[in-house]
PDB file of N, CA and C in Angstrom:
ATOM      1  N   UNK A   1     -11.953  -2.898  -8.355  1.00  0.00           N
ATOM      2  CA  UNK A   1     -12.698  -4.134  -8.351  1.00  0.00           C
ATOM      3  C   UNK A   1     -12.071  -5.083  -9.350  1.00  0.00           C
ATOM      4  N   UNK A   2     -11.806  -6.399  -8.748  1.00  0.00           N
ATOM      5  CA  UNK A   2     -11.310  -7.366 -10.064  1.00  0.00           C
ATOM      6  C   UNK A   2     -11.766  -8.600  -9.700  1.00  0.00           C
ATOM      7  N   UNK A   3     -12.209  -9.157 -10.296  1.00  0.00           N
ATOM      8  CA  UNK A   3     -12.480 -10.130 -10.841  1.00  0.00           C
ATOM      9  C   UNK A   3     -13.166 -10.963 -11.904  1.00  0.00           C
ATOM     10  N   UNK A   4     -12.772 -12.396 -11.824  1.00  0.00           N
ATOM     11  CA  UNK A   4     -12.557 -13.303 -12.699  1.00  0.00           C
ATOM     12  C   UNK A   4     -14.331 -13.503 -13.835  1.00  0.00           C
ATOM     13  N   UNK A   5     -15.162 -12.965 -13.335  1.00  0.00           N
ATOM     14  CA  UNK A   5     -16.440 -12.717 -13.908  1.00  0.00           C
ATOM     15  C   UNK A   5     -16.583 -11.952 -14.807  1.00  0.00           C
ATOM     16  N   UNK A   6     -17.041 -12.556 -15.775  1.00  0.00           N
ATOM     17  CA  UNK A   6     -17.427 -11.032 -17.294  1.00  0.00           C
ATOM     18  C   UNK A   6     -18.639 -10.700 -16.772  1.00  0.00           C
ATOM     19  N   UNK A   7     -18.364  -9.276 -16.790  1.00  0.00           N
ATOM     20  CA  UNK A   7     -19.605  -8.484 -16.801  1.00  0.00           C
ATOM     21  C   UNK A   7     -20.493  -7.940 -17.205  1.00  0.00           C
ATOM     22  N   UNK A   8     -21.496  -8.033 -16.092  1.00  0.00           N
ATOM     23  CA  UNK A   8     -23.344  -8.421 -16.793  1.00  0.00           C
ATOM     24  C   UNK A   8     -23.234  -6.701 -17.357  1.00  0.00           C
ATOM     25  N   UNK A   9     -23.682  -6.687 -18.862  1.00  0.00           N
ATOM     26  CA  UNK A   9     -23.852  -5.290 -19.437  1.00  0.00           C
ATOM     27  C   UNK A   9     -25.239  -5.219 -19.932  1.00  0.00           C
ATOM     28  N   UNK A  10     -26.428  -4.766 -19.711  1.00  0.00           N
ATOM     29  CA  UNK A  10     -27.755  -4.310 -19.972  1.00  0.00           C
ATOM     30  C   UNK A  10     -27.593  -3.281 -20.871  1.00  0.00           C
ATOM     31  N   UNK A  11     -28.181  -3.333 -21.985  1.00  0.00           N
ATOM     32  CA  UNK A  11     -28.739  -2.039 -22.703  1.00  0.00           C
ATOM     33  C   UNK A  11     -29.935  -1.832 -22.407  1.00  0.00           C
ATOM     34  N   UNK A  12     -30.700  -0.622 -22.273  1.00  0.00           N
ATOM     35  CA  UNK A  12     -32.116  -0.066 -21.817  1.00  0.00           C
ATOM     36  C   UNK A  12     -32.198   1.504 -22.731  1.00  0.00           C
ATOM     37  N   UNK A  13     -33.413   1.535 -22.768  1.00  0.00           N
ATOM     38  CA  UNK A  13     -34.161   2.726 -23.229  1.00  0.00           C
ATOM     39  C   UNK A  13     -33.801   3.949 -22.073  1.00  0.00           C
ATOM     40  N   UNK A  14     -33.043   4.760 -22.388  1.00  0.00           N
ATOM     41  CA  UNK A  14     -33.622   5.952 -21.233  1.00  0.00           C
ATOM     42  C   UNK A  14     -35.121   5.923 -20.680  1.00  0.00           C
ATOM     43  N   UNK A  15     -36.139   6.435 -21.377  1.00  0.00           N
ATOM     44  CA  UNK A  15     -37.237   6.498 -20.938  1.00  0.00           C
ATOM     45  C   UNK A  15     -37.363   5.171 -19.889  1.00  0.00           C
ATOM     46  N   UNK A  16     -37.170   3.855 -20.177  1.00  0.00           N
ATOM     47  CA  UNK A  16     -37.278   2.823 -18.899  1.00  0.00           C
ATOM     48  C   UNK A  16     -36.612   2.622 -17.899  1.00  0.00           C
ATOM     49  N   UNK A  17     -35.329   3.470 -18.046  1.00  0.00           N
ATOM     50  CA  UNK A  17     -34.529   3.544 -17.240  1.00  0.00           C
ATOM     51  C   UNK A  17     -34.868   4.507 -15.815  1.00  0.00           C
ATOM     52  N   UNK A  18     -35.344   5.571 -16.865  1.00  0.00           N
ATOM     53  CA  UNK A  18     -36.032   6.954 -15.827  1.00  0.00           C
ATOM     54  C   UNK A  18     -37.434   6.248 -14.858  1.00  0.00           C
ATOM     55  N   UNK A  19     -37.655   5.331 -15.457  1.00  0.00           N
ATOM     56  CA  UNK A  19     -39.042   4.775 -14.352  1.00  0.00           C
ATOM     57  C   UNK A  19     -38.577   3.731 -13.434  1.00  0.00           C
ATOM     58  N   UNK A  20     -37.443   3.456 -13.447  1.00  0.00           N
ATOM     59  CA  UNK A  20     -36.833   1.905 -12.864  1.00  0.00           C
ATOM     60  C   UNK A  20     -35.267   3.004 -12.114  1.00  0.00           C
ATOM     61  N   UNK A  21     -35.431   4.136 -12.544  1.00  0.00           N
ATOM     62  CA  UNK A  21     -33.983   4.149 -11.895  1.00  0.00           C
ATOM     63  C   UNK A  21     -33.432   3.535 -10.475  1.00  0.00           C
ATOM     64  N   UNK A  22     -34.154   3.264  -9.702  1.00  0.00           N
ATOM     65  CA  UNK A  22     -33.932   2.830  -7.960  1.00  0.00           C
ATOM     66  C   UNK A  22     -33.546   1.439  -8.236  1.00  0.00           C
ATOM     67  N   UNK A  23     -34.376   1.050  -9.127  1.00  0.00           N
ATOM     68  CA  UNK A  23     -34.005  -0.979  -9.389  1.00  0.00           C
ATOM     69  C   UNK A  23     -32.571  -0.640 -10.214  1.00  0.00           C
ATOM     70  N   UNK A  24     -32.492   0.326 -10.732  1.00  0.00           N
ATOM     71  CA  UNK A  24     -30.903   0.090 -11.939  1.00  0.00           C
ATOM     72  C   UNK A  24     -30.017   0.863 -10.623  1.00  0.00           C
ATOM     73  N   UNK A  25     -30.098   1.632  -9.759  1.00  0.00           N
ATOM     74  CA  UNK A  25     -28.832   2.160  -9.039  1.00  0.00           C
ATOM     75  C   UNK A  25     -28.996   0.680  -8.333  1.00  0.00           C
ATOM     76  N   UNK A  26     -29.920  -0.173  -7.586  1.00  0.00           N
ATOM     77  CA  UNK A  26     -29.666  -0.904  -6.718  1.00  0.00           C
ATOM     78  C   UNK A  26     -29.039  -2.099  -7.345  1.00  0.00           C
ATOM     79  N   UNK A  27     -29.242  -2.337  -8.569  1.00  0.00           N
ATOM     80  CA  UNK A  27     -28.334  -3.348  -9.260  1.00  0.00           C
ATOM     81  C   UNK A  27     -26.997  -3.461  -9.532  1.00  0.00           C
ATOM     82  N   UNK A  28     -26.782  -2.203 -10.139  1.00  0.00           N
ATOM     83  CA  UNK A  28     -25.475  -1.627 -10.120  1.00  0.00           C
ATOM     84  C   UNK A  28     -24.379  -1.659  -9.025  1.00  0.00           C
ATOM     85  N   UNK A  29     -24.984  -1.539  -7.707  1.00  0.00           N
ATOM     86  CA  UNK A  29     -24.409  -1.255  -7.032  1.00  0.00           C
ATOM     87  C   UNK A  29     -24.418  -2.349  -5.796  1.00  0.00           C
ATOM     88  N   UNK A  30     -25.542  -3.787  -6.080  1.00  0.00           N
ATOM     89  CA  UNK A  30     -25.340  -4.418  -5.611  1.00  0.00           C
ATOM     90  C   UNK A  30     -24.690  -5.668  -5.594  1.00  0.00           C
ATOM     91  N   UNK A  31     -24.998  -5.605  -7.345  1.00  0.00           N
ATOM     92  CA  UNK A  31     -24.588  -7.234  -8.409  1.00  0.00           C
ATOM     93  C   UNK A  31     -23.070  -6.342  -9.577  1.00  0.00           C
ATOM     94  N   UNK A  32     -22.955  -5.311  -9.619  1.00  0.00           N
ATOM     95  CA  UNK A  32     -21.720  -4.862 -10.340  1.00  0.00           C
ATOM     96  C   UNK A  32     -22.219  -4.883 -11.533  1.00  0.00           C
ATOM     97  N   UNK A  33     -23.653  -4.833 -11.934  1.00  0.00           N
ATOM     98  CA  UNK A  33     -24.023  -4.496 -13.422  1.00  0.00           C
ATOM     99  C   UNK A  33     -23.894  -3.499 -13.760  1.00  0.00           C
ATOM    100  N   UNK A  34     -23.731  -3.467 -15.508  1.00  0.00           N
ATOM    101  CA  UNK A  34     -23.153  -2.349 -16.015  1.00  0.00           C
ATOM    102  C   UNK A  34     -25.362  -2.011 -17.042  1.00  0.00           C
ATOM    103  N   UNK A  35     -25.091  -0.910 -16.990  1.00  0.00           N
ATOM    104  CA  UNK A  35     -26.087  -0.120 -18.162  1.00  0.00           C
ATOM    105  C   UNK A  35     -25.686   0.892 -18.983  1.00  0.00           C
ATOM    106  N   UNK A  36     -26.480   0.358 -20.416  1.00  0.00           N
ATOM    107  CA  UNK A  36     -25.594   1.402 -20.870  1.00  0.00           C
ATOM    108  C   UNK A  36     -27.052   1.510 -21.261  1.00  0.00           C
ATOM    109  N   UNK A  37     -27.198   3.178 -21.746  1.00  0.00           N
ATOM    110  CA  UNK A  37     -28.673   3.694 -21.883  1.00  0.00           C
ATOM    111  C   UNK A  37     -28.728   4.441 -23.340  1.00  0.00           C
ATOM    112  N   UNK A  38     -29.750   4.046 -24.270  1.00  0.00           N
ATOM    113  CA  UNK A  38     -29.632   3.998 -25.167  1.00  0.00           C
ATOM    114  C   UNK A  38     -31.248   5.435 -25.437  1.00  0.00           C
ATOM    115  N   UNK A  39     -31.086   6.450 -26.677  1.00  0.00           N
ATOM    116  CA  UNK A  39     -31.895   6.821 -27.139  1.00  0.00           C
ATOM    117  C   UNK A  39     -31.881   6.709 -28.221  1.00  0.00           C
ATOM    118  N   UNK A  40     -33.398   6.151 -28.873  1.00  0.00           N
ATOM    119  CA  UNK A  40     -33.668   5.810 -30.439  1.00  0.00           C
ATOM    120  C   UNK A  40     -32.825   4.559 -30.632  1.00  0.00           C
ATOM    121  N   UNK A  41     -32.112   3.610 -29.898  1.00  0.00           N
ATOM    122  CA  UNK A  41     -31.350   2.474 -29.919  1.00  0.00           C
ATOM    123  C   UNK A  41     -30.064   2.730 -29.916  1.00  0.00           C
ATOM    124  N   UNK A  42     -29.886   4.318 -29.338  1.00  0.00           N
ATOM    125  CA  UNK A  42     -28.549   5.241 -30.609  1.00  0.00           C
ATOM    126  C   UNK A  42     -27.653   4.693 -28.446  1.00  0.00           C
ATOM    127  N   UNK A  43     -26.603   3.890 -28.425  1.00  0.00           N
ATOM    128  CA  UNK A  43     -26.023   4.492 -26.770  1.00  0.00           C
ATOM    129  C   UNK A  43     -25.839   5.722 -26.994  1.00  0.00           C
ATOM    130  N   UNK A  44     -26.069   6.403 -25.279  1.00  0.00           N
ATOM    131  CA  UNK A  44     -25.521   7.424 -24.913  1.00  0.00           C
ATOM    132  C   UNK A  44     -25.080   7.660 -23.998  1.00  0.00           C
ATOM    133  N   UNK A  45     -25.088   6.637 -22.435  1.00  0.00           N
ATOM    134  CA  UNK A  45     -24.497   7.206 -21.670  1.00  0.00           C
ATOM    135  C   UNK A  45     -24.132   5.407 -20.936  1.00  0.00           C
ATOM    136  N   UNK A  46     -23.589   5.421 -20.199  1.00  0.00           N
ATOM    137  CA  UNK A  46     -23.085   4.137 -19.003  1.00  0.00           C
ATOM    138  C   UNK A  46     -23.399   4.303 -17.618  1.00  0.00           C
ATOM    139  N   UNK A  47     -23.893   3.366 -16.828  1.00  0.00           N
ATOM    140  CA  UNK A  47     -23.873   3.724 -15.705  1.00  0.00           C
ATOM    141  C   UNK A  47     -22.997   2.545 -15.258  1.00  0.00           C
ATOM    142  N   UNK A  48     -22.414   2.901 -14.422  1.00  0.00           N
ATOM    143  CA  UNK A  48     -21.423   2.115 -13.147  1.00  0.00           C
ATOM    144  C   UNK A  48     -21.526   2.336 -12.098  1.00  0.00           C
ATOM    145  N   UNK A  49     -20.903   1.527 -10.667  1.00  0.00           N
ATOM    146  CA  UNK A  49     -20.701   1.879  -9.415  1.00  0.00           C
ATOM    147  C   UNK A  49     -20.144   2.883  -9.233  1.00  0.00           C
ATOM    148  N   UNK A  50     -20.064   4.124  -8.215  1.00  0.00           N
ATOM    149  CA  UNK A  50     -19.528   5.134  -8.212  1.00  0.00           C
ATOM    150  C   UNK A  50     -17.843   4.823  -7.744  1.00  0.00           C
ATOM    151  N   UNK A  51     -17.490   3.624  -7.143  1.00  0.00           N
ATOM    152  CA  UNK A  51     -16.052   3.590  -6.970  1.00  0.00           C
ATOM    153  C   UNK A  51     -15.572   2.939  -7.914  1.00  0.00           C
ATOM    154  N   UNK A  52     -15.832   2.194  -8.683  1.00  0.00           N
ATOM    155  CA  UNK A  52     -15.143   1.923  -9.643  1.00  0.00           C
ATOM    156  C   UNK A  52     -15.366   2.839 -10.674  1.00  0.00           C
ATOM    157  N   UNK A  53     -15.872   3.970 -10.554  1.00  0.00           N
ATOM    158  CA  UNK A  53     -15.448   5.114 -11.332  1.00  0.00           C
ATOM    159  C   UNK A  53     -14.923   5.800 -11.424  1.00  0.00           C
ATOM    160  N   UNK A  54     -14.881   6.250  -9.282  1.00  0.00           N
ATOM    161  CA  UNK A  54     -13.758   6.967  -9.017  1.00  0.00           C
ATOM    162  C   UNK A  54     -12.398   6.201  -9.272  1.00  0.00           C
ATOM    163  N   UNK A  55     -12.217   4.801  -9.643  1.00  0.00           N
ATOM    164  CA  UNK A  55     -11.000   4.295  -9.598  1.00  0.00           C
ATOM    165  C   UNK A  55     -10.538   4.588 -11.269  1.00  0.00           C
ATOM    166  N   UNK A  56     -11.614   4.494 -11.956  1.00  0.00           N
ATOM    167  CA  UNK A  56     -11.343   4.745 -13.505  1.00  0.00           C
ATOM    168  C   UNK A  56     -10.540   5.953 -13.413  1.00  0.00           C
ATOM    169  N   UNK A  57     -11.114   6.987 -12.983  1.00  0.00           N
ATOM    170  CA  UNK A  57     -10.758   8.566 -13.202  1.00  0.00           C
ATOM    171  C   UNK A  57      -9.585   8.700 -12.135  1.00  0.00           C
ATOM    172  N   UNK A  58      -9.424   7.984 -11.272  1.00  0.00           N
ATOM    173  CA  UNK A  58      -8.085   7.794 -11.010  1.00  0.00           C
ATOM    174  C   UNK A  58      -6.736   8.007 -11.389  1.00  0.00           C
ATOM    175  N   UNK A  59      -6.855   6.880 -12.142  1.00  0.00           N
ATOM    176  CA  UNK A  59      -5.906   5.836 -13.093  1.00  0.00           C
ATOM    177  C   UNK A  59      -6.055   6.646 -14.334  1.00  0.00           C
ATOM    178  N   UNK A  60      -6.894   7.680 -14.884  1.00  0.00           N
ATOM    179  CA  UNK A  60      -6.371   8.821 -16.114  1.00  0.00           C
ATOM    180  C   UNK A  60      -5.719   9.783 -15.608  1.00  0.00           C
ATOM    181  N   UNK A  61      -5.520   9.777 -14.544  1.00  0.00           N
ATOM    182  CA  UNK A  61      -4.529  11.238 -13.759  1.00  0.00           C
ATOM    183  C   UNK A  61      -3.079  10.594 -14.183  1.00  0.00           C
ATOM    184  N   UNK A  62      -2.381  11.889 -14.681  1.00  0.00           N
ATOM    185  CA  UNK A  62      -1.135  11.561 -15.338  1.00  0.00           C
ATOM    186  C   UNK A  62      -0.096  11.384 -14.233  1.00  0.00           C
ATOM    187  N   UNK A  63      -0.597  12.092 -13.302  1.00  0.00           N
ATOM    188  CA  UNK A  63       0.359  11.460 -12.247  1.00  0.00           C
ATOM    189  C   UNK A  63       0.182  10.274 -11.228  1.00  0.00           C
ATOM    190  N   UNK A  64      -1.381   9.595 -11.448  1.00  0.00           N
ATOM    191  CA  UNK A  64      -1.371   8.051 -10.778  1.00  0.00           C
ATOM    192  C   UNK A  64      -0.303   7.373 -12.021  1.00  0.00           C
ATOM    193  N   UNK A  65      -0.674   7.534 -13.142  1.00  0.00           N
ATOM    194  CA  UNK A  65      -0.484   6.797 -14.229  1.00  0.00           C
ATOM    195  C   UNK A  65       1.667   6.573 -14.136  1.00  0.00           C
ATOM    196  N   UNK A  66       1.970   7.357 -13.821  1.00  0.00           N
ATOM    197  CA  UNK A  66       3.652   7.745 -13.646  1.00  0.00           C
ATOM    198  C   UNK A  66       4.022   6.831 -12.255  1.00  0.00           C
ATOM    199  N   UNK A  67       3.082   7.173 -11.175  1.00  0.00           N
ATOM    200  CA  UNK A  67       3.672   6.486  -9.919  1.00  0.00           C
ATOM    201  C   UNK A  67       3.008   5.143 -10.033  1.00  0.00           C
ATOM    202  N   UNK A  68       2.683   4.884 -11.179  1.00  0.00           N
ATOM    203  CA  UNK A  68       2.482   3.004 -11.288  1.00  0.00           C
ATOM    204  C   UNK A  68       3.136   2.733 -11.853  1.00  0.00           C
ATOM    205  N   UNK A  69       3.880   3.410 -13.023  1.00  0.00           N
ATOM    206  CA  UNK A  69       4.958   3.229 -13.681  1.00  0.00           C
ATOM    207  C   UNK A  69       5.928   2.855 -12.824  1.00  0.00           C
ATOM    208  N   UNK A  70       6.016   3.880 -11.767  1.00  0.00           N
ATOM    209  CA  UNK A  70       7.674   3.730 -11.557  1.00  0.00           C
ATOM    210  C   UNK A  70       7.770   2.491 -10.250  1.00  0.00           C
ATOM    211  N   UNK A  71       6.199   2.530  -9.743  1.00  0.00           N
ATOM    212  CA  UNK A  71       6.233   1.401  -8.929  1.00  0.00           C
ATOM    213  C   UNK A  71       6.694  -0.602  -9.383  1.00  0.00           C
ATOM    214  N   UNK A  72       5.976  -0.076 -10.719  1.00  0.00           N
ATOM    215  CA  UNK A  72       6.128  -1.814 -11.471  1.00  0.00           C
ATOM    216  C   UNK A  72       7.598  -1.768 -11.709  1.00  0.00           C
ATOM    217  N   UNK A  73       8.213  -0.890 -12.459  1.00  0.00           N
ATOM    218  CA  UNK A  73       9.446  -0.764 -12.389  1.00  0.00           C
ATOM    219  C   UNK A  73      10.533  -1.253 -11.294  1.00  0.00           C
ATOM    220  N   UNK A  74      10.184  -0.398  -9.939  1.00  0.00           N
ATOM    221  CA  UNK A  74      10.641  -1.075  -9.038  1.00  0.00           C
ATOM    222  C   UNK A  74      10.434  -2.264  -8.782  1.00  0.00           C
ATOM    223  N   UNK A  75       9.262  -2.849  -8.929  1.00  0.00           N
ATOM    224  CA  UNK A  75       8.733  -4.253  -8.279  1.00  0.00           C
ATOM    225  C   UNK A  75       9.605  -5.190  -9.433  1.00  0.00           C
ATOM    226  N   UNK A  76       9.865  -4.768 -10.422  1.00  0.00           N
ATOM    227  CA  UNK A  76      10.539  -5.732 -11.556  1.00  0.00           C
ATOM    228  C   UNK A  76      11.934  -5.942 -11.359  1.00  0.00           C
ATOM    229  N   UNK A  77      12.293  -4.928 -10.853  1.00  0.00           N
ATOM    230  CA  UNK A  77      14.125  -4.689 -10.431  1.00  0.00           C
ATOM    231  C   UNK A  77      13.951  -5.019  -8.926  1.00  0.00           C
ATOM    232  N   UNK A  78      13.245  -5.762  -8.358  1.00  0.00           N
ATOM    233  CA  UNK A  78      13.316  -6.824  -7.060  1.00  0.00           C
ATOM    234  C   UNK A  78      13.944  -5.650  -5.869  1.00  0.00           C
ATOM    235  N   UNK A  79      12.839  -4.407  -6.116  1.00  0.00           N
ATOM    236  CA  UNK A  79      12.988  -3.882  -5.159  1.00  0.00           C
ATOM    237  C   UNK A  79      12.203  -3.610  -4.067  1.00  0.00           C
ATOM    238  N   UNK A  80      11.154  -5.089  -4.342  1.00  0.00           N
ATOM    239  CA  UNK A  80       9.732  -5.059  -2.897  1.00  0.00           C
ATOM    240  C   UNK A  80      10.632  -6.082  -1.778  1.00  0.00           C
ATOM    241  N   UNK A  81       9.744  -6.071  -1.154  1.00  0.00           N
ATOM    242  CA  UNK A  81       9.758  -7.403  -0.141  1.00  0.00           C
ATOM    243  C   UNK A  81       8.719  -8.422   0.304  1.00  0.00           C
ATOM    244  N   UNK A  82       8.998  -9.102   0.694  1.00  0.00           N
ATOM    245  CA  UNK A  82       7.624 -10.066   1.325  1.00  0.00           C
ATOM    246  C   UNK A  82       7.206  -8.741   2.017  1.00  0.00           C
ATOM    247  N   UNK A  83       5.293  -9.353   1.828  1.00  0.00           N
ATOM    248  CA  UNK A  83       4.285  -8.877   2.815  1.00  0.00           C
ATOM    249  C   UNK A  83       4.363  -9.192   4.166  1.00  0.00           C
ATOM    250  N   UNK A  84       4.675 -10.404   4.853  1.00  0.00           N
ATOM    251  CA  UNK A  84       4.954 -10.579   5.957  1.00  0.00           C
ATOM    252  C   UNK A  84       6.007  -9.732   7.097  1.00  0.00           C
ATOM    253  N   UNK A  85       6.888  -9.141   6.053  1.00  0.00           N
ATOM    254  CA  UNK A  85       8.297  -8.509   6.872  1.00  0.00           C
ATOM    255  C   UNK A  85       7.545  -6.583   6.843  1.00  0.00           C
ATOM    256  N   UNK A  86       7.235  -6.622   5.909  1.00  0.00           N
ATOM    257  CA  UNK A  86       6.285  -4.933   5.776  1.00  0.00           C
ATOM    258  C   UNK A  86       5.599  -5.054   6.525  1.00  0.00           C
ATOM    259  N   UNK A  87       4.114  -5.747   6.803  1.00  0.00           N
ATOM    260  CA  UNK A  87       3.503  -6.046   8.323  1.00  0.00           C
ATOM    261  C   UNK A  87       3.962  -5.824   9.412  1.00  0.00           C
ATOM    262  N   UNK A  88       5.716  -6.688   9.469  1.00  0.00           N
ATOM    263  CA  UNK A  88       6.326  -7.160  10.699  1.00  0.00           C
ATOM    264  C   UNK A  88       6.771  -5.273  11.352  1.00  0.00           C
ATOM    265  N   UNK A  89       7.025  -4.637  10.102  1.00  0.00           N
ATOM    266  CA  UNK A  89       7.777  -3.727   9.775  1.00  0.00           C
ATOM    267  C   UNK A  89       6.495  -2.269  10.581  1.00  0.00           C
ATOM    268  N   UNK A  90       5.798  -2.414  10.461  1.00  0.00           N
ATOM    269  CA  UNK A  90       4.490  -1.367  10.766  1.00  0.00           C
ATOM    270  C   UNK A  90       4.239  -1.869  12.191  1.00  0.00           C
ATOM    271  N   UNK A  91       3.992  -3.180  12.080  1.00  0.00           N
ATOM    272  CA  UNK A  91       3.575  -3.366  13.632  1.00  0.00           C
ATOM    273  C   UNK A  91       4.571  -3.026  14.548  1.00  0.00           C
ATOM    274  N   UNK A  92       6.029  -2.849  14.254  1.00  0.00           N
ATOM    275  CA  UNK A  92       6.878  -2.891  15.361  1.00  0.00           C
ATOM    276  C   UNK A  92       6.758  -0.755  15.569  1.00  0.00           C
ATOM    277  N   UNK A  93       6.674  -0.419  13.964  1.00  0.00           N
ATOM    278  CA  UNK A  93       6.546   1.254  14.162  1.00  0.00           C
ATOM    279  C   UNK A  93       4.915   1.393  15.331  1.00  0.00           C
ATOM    280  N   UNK A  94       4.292   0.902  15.215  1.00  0.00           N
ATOM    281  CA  UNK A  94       2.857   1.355  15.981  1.00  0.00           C
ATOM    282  C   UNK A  94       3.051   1.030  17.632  1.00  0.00           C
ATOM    283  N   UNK A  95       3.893  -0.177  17.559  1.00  0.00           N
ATOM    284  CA  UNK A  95       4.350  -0.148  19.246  1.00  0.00           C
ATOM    285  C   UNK A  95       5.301   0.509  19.682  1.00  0.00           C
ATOM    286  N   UNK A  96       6.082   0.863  19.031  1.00  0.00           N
ATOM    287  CA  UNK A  96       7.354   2.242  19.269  1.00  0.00           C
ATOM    288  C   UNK A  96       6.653   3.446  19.263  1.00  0.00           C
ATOM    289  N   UNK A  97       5.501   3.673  19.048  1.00  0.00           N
ATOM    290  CA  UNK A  97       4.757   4.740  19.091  1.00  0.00           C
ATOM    291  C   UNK A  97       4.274   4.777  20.494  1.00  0.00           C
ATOM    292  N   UNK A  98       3.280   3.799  20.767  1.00  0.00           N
ATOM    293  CA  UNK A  98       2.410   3.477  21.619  1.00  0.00           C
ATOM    294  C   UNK A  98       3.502   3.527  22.865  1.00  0.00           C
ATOM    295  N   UNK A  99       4.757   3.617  23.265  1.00  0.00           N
ATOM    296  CA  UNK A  99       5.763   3.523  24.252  1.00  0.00           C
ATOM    297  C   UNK A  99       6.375   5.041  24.409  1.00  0.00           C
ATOM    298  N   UNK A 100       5.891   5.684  23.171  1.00  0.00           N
ATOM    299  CA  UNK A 100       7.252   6.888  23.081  1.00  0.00           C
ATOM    300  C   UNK A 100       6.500   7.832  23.849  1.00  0.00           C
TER     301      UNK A 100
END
């Protein structure tokens, strides 16, 4: 998820959280608010959307973290191409399929 919006972060009481949880998953997951849930005022835990979590825990795998490396790398040493010719490039493989 990206964009140009800072994001809405709520602190809450566990205990209010546990009576509202349906309004905090549906927020979360509808408006991209963040909660972070606090006992005695002390944080203790975050809630987020579940894909932008799975994308967090992603992106700590040492081997996403390497094949982005070596991708920017490439992309810096002008070894992409236009999007238009990669498109051009798939659509012509899916009709060479569709014939074979």
């Amino acid at each position: 998820m990206k964009n140009n919006t800072t994001p809405v972060i709520h602190h809450l009481p566990i205990t209010k959280a546990r009576v509202n949880l349906g309004q905090v998953a549906k927020r979360v997951h509808l408006n991209k608010e963040y909660f972070i849930l606090e006992k005695d005022g002390i944080p203790i835990i975050g809630i987020m959307g579940a894909e932008e979590l799975e994308d967090y825990l992603e992106v700590r795998d040492r081997k996403v973290r390497e094949h982005i490396r070596k991708s920017n790398a490439e992309r810096l040493a002008g070894k992409g191409r236009p999007i238009a010719a990669f498109l051009s490039e798939i659509a012509a493989e899916k009709k060479t399929r569709r014939t074979a």
